[in-house]
C-alpha atoms as a PDB file:
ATOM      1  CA  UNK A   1     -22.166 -13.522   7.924  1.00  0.00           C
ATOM      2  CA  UNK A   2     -18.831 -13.681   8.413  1.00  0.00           C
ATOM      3  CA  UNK A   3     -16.357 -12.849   5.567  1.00  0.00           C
ATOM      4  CA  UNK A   4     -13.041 -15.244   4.677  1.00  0.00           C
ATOM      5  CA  UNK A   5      -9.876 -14.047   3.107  1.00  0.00           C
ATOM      6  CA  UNK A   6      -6.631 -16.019   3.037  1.00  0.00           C
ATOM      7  CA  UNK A   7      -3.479 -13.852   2.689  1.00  0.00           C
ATOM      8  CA  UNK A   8      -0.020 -14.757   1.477  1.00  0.00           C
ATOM      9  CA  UNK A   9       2.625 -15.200   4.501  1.00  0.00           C
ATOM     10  CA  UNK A  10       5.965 -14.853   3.701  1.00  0.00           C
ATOM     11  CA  UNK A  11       8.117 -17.476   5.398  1.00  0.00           C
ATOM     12  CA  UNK A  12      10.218 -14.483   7.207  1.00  0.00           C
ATOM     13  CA  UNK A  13       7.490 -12.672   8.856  1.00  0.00           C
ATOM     14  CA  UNK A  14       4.237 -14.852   9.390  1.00  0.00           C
ATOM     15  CA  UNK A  15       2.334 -11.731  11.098  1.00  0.00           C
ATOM     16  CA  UNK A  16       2.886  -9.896   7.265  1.00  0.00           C
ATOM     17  CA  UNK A  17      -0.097 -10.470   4.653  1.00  0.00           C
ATOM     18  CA  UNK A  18      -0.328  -9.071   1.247  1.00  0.00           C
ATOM     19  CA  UNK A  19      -3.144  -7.499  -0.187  1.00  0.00           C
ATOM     20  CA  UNK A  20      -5.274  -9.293  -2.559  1.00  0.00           C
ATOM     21  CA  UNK A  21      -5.706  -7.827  -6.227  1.00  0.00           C
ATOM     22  CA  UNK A  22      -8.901  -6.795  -5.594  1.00  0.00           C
ATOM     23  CA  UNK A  23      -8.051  -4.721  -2.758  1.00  0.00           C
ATOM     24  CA  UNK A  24      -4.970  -3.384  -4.848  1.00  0.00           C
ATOM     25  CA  UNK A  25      -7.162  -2.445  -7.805  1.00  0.00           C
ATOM     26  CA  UNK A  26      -9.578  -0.334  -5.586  1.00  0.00           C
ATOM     27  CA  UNK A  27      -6.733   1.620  -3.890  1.00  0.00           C
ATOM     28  CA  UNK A  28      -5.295   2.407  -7.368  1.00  0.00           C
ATOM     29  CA  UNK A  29      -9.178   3.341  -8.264  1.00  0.00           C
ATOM     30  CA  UNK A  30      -9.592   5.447  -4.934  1.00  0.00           C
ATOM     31  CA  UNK A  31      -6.543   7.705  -6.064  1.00  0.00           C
ATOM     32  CA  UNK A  32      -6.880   7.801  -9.382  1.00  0.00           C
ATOM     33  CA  UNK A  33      -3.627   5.793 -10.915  1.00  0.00           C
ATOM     34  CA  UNK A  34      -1.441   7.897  -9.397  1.00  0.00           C
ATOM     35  CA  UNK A  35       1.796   7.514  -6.998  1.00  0.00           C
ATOM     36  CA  UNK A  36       0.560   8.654  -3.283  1.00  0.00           C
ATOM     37  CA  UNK A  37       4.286   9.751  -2.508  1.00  0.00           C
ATOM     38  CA  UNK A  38       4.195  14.334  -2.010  1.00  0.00           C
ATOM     39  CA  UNK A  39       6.042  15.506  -4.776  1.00  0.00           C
ATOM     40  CA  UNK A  40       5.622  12.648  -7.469  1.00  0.00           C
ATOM     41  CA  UNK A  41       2.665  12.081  -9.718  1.00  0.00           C
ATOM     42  CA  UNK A  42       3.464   9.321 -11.767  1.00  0.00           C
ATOM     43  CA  UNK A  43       0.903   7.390 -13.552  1.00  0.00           C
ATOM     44  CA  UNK A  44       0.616   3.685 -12.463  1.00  0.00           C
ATOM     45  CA  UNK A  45      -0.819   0.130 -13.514  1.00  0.00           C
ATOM     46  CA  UNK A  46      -1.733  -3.090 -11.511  1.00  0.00           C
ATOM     47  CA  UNK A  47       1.656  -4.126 -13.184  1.00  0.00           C
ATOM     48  CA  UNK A  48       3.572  -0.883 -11.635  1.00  0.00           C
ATOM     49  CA  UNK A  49       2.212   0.019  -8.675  1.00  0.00           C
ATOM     50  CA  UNK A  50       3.755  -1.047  -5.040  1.00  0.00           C
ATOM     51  CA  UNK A  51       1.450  -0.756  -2.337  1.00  0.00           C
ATOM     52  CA  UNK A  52       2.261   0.277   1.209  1.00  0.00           C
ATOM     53  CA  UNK A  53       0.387   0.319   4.330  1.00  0.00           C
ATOM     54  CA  UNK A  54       0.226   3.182   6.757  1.00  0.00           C
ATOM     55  CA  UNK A  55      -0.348   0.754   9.238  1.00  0.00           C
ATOM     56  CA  UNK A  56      -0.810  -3.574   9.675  1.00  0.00           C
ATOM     57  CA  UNK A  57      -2.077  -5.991  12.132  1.00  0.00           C
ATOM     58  CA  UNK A  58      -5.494  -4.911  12.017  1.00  0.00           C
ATOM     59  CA  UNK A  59      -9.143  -5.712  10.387  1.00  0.00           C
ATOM     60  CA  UNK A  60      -9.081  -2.784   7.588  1.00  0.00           C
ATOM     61  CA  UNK A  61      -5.251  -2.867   7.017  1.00  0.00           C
ATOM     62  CA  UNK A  62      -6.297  -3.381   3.263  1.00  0.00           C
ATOM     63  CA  UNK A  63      -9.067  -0.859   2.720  1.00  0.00           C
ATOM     64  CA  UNK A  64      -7.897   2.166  -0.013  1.00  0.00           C
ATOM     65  CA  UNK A  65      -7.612   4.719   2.639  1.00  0.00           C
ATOM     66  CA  UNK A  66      -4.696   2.572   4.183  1.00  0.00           C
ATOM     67  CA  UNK A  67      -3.465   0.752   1.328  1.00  0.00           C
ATOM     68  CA  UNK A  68      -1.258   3.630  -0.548  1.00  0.00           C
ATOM     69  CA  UNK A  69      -0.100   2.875  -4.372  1.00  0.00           C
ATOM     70  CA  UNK A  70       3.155   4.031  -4.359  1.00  0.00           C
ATOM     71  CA  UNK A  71       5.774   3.717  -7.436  1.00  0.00           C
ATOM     72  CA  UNK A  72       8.547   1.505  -6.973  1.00  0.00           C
ATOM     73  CA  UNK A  73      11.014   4.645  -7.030  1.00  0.00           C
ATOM     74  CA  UNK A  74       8.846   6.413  -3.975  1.00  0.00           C
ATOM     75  CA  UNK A  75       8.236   2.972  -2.231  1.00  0.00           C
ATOM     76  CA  UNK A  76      11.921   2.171  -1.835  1.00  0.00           C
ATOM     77  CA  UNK A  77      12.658   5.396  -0.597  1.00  0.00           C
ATOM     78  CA  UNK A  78       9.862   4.861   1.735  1.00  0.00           C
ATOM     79  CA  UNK A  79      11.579   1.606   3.018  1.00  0.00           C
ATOM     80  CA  UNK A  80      15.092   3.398   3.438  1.00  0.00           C
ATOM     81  CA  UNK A  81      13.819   5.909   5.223  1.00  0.00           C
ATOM     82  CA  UNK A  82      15.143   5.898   9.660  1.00  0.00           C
ATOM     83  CA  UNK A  83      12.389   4.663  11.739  1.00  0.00           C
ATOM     84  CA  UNK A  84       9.277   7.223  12.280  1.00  0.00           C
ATOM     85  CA  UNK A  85       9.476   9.239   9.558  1.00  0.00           C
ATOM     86  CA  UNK A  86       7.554   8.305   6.368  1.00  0.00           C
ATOM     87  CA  UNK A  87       6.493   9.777   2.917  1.00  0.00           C
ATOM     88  CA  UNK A  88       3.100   8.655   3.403  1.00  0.00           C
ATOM     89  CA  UNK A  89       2.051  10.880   6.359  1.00  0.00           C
ATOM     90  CA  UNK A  90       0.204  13.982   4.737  1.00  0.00           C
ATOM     91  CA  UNK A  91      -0.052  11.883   1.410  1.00  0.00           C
ATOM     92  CA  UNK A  92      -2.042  13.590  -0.946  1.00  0.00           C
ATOM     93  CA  UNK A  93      -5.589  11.944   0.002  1.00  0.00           C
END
């Protein structure tokens, strides 16, 4: 059987789809509440976390192991970061 989801698409990038709050709440499950950024352990919620993917475009871009709860401190350093480099390679799971 085949499964459905519909994803969000934001009107500036239609290729970009958001995970849905299921998938969010088992990636905050898989690593425990806790920011996936080295160096910072801060405690999050479903109301605090920001979740980045190590990679998109493909059929398990939203399972835990690729779906990374970041804080919104780490995650926008994340985002400013020059292209290739990235505080989730070597994350702590």
């Amino acid at each position: 059987m085949l499964e459905m989801r519909y994803y969000h698409q934001t009107a500036t990038n239609p290729y970009r789809t958001n995970a849905s709050k299921a998938d969010r709440r088992k990636s905050l499950e898989h690593y425990g509440y806790r920011c996936q950024a080295p160096g910072c352990n801060s405690a999050l919620t479903m109301d605090t976390a920001v979740f980045h993917h190590r990679r998109r475009g493909f059929s398990g871009q939203h399972e835990p192991e690729n779906l990374l709860p970041f804080c919104e401190s780490c995650h926008d350093k994340e985002h400013r970061l020059p292209a290739g480099k990235s505080l989730s390679k070597g994350s702590r799971k």
